[in-house]
C-alpha atoms as a PDB file:
ATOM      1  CA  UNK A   1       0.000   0.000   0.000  1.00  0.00           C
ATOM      2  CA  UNK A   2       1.373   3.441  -1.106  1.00  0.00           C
ATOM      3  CA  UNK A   3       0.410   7.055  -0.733  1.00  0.00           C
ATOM      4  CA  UNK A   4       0.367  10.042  -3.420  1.00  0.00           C
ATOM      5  CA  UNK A   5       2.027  13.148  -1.435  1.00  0.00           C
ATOM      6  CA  UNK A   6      -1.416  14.784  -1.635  1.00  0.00           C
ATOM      7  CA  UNK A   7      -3.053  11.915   0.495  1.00  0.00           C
ATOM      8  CA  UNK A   8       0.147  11.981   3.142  1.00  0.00           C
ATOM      9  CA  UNK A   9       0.111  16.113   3.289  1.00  0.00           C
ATOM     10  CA  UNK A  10      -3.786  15.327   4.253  1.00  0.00           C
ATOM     11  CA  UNK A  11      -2.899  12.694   6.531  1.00  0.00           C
ATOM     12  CA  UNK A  12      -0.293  14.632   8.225  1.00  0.00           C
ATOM     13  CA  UNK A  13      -2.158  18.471   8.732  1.00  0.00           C
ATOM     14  CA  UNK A  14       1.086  19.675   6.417  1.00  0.00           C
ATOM     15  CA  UNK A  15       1.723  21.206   3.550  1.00  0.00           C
ATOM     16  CA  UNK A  16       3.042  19.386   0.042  1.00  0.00           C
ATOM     17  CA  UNK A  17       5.604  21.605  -0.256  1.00  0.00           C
ATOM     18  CA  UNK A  18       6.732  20.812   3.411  1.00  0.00           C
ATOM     19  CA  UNK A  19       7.237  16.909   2.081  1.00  0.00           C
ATOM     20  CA  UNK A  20       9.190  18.203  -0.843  1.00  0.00           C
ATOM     21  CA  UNK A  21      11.360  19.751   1.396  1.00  0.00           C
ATOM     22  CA  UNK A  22      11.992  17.348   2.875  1.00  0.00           C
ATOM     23  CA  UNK A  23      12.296  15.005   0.594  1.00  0.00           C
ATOM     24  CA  UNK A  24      14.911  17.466  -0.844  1.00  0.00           C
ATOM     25  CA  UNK A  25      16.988  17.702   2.347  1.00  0.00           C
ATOM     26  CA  UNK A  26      16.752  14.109   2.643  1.00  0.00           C
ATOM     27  CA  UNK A  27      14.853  14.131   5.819  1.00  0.00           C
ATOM     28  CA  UNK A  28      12.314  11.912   4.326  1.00  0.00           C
ATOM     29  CA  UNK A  29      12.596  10.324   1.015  1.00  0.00           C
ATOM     30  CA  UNK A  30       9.371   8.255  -0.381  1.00  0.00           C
ATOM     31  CA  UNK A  31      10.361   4.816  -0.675  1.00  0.00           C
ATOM     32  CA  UNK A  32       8.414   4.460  -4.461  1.00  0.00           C
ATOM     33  CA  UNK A  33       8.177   6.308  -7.529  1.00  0.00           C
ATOM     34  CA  UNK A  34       4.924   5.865 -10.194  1.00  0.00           C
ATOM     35  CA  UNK A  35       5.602   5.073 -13.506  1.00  0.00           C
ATOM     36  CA  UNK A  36       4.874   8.920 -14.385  1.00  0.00           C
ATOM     37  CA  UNK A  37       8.018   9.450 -11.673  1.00  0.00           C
ATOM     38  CA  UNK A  38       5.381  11.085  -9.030  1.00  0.00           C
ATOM     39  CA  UNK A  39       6.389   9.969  -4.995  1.00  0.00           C
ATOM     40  CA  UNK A  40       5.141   7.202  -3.337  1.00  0.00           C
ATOM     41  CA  UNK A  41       4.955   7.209   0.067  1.00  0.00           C
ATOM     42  CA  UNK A  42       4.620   3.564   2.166  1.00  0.00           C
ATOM     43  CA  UNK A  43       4.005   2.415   5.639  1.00  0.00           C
ATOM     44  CA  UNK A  44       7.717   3.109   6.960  1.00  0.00           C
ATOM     45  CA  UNK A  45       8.091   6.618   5.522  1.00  0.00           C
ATOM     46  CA  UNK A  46       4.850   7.643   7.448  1.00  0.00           C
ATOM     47  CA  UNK A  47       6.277   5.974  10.336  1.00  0.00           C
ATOM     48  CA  UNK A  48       9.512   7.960   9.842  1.00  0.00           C
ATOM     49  CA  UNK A  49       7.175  11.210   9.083  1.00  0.00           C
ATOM     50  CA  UNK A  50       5.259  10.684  12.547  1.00  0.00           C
ATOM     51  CA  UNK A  51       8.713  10.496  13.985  1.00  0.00           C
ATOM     52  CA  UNK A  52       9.935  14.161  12.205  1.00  0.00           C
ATOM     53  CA  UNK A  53       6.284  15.068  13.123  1.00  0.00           C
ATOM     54  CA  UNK A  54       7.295  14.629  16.557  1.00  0.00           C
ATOM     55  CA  UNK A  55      10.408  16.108  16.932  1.00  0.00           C
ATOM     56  CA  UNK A  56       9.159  18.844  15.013  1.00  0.00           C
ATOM     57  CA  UNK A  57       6.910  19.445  17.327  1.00  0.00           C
ATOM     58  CA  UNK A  58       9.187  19.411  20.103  1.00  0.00           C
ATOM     59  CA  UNK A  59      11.029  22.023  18.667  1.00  0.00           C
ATOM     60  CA  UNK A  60      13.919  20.323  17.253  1.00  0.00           C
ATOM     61  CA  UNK A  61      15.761  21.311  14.132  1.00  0.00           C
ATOM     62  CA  UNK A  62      15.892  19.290  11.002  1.00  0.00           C
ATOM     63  CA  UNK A  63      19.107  18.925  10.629  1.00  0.00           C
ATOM     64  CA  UNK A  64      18.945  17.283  14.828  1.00  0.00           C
ATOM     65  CA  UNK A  65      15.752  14.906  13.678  1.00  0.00           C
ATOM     66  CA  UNK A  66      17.791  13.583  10.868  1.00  0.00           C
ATOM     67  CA  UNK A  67      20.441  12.724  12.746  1.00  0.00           C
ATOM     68  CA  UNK A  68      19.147  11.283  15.511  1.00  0.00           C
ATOM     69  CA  UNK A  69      16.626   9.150  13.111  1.00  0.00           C
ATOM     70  CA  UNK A  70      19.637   8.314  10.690  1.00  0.00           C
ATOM     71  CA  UNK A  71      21.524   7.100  13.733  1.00  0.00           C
ATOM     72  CA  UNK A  72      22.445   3.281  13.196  1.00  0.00           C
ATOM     73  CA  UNK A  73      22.245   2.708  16.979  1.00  0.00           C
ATOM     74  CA  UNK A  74      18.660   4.038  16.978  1.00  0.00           C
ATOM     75  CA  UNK A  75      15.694   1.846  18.656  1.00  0.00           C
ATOM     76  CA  UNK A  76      12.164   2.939  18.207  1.00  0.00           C
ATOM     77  CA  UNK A  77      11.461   2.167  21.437  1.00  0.00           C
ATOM     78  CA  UNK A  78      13.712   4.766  22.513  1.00  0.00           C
ATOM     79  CA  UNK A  79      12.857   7.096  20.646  1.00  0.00           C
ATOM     80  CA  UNK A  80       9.162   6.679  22.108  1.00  0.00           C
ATOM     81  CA  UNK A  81      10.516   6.870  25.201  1.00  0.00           C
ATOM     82  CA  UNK A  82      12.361  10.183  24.989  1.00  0.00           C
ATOM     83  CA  UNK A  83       9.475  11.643  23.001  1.00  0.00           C
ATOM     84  CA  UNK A  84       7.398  10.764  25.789  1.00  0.00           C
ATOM     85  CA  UNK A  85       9.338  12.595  28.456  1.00  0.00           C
ATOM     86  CA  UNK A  86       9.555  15.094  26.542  1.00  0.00           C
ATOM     87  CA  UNK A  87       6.293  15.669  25.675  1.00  0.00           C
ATOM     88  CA  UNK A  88       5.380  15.328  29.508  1.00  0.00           C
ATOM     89  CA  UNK A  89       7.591  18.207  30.516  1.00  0.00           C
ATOM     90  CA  UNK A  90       6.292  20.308  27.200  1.00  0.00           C
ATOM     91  CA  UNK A  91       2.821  19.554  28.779  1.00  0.00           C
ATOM     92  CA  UNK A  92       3.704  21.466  32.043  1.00  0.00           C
ATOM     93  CA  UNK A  93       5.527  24.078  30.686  1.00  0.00           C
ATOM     94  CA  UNK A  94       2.705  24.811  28.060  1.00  0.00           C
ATOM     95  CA  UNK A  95       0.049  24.292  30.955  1.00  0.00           C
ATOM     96  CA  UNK A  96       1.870  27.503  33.153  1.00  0.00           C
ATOM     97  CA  UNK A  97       2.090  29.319  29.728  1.00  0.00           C
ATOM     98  CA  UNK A  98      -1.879  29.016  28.825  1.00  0.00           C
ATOM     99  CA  UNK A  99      -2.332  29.779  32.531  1.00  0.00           C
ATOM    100  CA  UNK A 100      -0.228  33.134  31.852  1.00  0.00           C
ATOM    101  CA  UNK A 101      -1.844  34.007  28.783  1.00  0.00           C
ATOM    102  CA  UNK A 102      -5.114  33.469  29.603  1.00  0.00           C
ATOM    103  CA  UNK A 103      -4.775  36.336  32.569  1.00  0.00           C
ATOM    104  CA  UNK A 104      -2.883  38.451  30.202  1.00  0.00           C
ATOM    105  CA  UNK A 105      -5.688  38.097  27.933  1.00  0.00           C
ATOM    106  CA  UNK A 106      -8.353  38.977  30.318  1.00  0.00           C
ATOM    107  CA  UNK A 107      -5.815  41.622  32.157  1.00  0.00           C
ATOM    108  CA  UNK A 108      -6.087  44.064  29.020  1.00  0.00           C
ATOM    109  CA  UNK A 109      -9.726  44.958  30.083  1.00  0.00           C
ATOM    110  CA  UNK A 110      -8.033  46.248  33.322  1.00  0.00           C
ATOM    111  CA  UNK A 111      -5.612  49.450  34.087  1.00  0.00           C
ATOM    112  CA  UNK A 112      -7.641  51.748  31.398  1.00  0.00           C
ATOM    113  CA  UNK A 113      -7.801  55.309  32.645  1.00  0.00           C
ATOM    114  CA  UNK A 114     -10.669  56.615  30.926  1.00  0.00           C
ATOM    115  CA  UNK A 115     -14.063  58.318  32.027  1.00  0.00           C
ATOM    116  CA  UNK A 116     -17.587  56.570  31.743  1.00  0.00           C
ATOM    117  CA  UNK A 117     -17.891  58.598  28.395  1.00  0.00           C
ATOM    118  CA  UNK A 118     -14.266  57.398  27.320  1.00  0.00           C
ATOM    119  CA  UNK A 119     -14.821  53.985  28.006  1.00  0.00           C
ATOM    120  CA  UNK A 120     -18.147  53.976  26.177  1.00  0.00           C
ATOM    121  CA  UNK A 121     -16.765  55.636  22.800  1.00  0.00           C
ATOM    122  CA  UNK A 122     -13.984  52.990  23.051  1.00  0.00           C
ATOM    123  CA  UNK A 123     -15.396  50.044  23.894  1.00  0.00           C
ATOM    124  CA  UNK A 124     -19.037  50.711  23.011  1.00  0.00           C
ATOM    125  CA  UNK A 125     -21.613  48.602  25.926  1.00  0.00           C
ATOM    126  CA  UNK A 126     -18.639  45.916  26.305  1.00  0.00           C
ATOM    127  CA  UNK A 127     -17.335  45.934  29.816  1.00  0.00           C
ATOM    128  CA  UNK A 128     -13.616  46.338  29.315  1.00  0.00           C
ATOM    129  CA  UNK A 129     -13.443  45.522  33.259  1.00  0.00           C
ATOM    130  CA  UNK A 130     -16.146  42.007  33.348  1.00  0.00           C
ATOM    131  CA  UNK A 131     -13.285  39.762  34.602  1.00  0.00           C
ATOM    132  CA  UNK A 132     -10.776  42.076  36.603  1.00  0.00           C
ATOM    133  CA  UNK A 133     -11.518  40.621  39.992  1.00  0.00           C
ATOM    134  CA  UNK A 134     -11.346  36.999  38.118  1.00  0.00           C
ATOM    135  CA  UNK A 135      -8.393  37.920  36.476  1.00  0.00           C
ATOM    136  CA  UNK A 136      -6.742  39.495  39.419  1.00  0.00           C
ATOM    137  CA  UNK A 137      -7.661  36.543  41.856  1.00  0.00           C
ATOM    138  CA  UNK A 138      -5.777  33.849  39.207  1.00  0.00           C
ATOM    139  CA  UNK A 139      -2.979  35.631  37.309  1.00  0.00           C
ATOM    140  CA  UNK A 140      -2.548  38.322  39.970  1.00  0.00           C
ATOM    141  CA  UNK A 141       1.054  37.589  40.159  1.00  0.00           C
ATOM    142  CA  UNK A 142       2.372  36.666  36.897  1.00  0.00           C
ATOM    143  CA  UNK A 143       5.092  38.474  34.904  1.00  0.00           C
ATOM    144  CA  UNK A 144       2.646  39.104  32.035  1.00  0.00           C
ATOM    145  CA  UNK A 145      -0.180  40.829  34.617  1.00  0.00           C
ATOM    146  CA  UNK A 146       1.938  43.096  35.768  1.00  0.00           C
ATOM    147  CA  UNK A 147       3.027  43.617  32.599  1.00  0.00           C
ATOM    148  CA  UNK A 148      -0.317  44.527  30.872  1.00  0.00           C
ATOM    149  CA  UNK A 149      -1.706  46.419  33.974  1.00  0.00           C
ATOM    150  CA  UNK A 150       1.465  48.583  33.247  1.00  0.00           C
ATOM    151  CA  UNK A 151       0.933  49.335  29.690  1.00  0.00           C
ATOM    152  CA  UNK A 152      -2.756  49.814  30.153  1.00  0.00           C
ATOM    153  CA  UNK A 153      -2.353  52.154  33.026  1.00  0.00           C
ATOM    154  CA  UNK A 154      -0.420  54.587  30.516  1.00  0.00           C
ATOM    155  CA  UNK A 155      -2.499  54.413  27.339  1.00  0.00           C
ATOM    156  CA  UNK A 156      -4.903  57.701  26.775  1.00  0.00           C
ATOM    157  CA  UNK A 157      -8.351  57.656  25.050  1.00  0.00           C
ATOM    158  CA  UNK A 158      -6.766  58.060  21.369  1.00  0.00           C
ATOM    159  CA  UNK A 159      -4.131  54.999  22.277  1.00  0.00           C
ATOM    160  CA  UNK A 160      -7.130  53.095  22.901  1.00  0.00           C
ATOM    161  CA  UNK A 161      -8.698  53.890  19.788  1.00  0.00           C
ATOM    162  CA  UNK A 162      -5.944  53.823  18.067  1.00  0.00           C
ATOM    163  CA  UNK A 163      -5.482  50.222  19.057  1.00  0.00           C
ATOM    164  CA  UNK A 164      -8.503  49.217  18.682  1.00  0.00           C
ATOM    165  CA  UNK A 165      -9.151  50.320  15.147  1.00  0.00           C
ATOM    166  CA  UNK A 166      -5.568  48.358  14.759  1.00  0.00           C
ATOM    167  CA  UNK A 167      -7.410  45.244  15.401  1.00  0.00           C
ATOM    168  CA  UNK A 168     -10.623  45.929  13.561  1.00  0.00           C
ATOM    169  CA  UNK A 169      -8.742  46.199  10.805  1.00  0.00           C
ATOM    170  CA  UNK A 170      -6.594  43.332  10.957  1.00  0.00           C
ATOM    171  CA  UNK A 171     -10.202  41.554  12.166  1.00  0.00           C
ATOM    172  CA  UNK A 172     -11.894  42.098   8.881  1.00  0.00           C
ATOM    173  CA  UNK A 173      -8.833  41.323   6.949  1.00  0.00           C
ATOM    174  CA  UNK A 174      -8.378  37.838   8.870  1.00  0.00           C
ATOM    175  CA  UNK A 175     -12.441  37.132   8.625  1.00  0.00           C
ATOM    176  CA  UNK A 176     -12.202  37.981   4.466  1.00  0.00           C
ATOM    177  CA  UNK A 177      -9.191  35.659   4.064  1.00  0.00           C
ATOM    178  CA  UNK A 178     -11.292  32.770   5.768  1.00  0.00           C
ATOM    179  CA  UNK A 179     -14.496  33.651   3.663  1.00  0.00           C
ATOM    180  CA  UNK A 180     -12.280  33.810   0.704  1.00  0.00           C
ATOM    181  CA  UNK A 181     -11.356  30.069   1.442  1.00  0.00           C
ATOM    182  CA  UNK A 182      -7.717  30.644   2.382  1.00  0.00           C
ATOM    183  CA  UNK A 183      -6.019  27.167   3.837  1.00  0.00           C
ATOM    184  CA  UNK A 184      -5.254  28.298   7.689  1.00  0.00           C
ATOM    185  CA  UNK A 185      -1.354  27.272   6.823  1.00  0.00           C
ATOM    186  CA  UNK A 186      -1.259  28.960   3.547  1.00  0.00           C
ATOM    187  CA  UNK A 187       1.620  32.214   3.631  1.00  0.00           C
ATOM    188  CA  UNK A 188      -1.286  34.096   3.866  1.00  0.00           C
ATOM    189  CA  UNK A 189      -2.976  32.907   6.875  1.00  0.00           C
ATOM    190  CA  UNK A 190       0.662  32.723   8.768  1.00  0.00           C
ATOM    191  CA  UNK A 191       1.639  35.971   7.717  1.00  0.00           C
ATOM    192  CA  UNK A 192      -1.793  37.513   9.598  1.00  0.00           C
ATOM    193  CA  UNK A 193      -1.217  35.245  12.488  1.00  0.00           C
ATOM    194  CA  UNK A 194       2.487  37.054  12.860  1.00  0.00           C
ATOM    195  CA  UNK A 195       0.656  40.503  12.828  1.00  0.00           C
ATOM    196  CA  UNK A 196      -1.659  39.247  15.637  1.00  0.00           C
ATOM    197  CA  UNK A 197       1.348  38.377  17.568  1.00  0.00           C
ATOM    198  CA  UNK A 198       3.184  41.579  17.103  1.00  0.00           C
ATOM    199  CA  UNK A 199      -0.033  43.539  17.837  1.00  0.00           C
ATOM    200  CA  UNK A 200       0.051  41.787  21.429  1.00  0.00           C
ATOM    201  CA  UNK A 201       3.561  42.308  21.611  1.00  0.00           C
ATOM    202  CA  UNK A 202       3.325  45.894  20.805  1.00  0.00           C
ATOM    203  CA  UNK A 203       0.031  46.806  22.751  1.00  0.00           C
ATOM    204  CA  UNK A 204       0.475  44.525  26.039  1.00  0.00           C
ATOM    205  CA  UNK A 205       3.377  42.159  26.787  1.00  0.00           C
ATOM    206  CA  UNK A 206       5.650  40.037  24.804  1.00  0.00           C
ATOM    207  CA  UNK A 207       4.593  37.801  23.220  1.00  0.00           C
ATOM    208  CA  UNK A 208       6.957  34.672  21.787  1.00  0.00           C
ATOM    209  CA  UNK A 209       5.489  32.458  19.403  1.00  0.00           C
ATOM    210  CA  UNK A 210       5.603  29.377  21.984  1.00  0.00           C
ATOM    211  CA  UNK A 211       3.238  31.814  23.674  1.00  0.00           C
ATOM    212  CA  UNK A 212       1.140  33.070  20.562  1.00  0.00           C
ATOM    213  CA  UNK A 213       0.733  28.949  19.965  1.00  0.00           C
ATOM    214  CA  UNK A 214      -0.836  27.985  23.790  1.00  0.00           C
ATOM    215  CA  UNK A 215      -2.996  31.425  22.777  1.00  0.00           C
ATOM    216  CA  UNK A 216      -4.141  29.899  19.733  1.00  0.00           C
ATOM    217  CA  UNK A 217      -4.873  26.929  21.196  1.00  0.00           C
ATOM    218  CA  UNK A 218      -7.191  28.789  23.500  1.00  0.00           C
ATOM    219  CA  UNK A 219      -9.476  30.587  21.598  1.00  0.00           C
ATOM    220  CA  UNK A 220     -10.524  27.000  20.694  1.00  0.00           C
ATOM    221  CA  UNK A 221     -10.463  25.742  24.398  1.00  0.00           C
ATOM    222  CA  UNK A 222     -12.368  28.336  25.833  1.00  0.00           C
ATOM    223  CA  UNK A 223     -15.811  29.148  25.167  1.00  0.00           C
ATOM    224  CA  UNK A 224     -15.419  32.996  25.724  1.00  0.00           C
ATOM    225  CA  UNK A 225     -13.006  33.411  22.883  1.00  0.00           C
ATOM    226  CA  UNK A 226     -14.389  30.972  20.807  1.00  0.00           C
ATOM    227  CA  UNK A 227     -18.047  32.503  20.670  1.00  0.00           C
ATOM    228  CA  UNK A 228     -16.419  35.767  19.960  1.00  0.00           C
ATOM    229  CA  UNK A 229     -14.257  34.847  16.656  1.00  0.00           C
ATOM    230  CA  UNK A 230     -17.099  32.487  15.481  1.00  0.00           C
ATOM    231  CA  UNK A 231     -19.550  35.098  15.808  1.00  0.00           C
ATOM    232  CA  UNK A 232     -17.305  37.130  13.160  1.00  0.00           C
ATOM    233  CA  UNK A 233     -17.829  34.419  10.531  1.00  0.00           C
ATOM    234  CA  UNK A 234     -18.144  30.662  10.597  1.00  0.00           C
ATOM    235  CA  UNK A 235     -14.866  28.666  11.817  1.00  0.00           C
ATOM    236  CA  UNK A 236     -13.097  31.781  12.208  1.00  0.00           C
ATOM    237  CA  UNK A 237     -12.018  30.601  15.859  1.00  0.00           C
ATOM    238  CA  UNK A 238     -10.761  27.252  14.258  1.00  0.00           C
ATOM    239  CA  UNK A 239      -8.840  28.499  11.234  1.00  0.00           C
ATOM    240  CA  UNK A 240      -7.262  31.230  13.434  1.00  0.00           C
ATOM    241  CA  UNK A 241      -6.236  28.760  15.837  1.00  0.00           C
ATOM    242  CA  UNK A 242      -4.994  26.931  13.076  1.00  0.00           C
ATOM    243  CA  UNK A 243      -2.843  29.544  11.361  1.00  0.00           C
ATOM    244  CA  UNK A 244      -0.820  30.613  14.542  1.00  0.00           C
ATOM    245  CA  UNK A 245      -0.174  27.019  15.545  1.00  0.00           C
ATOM    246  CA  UNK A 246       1.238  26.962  11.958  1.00  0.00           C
ATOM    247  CA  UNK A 247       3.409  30.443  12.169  1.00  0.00           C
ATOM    248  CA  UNK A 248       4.717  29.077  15.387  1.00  0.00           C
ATOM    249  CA  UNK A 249       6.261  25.749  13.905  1.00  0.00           C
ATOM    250  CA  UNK A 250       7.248  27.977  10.476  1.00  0.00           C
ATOM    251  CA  UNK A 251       9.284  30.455  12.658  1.00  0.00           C
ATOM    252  CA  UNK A 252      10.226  27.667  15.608  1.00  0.00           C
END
């Protein structure tokens, strides 16, 4: 049994150009060829693609997963094994990192020096304050709190504004690129998710794309963000989601 690349990229959430990459580095060669000369991928090269899949994943350079995959002395079992550690302490670290983000997220409503009749032309009848004693209570000492309650404290009424019609316009442009049908980890879609990340950078705390990623992952995981992107068009919240996970792995 053998695959066409387009049935392996589908399999594997990546891109056909990211499996002739790699079948140009050498990183993973398909084992067949058609009689028109198009790859052929069988059951060991999408073994040995779960296993760059993995590493990937991790983090690890190309140029590390093919060695340590290329190694004569290698044992699958071990390399389960150290995957599996691995992705253990990954869990943890990316567990305190949502945790983090998800105050910083909520601590942006919070800090904003502006009268009732500022708040109101900024933010419209949206609360920017609903969560601050939530917030507060669970991310009350993290780096990225303090952080944002800093930045807010110091932006004016046209900072606000400015900022905001920052994001309405990147909004519509990121809603029109999903109507228009654009694959979440097209150049596209990744290049959008990198201006999201810079915004957040720019406007509140830094943000790293290990960061941007456990973010992503959350406006999935949480109902609050999810119902607000989805209400902008259908899937919005999943293709968004989607795209930074993507711009996180193209610039890891």
């Amino acid at each position: 049994m053998s695959y066409s690349v387009g049935q392996v990229a589908r399999f594997a959430a990546i891109t056909v150009r990211t499996l002739h990459h790699y079948d140009e580095i050498g990183l993973l060669a398909p084992s067949e060829r058609s009689a028109a000369g198009h790859r052929r991928y069988g059951e060991a090269d999408l073994d040995r693609l779960q296993q760059v899949l993995f590493y990937r994943e991790l983090g690890f350079p190309l140029d590390e997963i093919q060695a340590l995959l290329d190694d004569p002395e290698s044992d699958p079992r071990e390399h389960l094994r150290r995957q599996h550690e691995l992705l253990s302490a990954r869990i943890e670290k990316l567990q305190k990192m949502a945790e983090a983000v998800e105050h910083a997220m909520e601590a942006q409503k919070m800090g904003i020096q502006l009268t009732p009749e500022e708040r109101f032309e900024v933010f419209g009848d949206k609360d920017p304050e609903e969560y601050s004693e939530e917030t507060e209570q669970r991310w009350g000492g993290t780096e990225a709190y303090a952080e944002s309650q800093r930045r807010a404290a110091t932006y004016s009424k046209e900072d606000w504004l400015r900022m905001k019609a920052e994001n309405d316009d990147w909004l519509a442009r990121y809603v029109a690129l999903v109507t228009a049908g654009e694959p979440a980890d097209g150049e596209r879609a990744m290049d959008l998710a990198e201006e999201h990340r810079d915004q957040i950078s720019r406007w509140f705390y830094d943000c790293p794309h290990e960061m941007h990623a456990c973010l992503g992952a959350m406006y999935v995981a949480d109902e609050r963000f999810k119902a607000y992107y989805d209400a902008l068009g259908e899937g919005v919240a999943d293709h968004l989601s989607t795209a930074i996970h993507a711009n996180s792995l193209r610039n890891g």
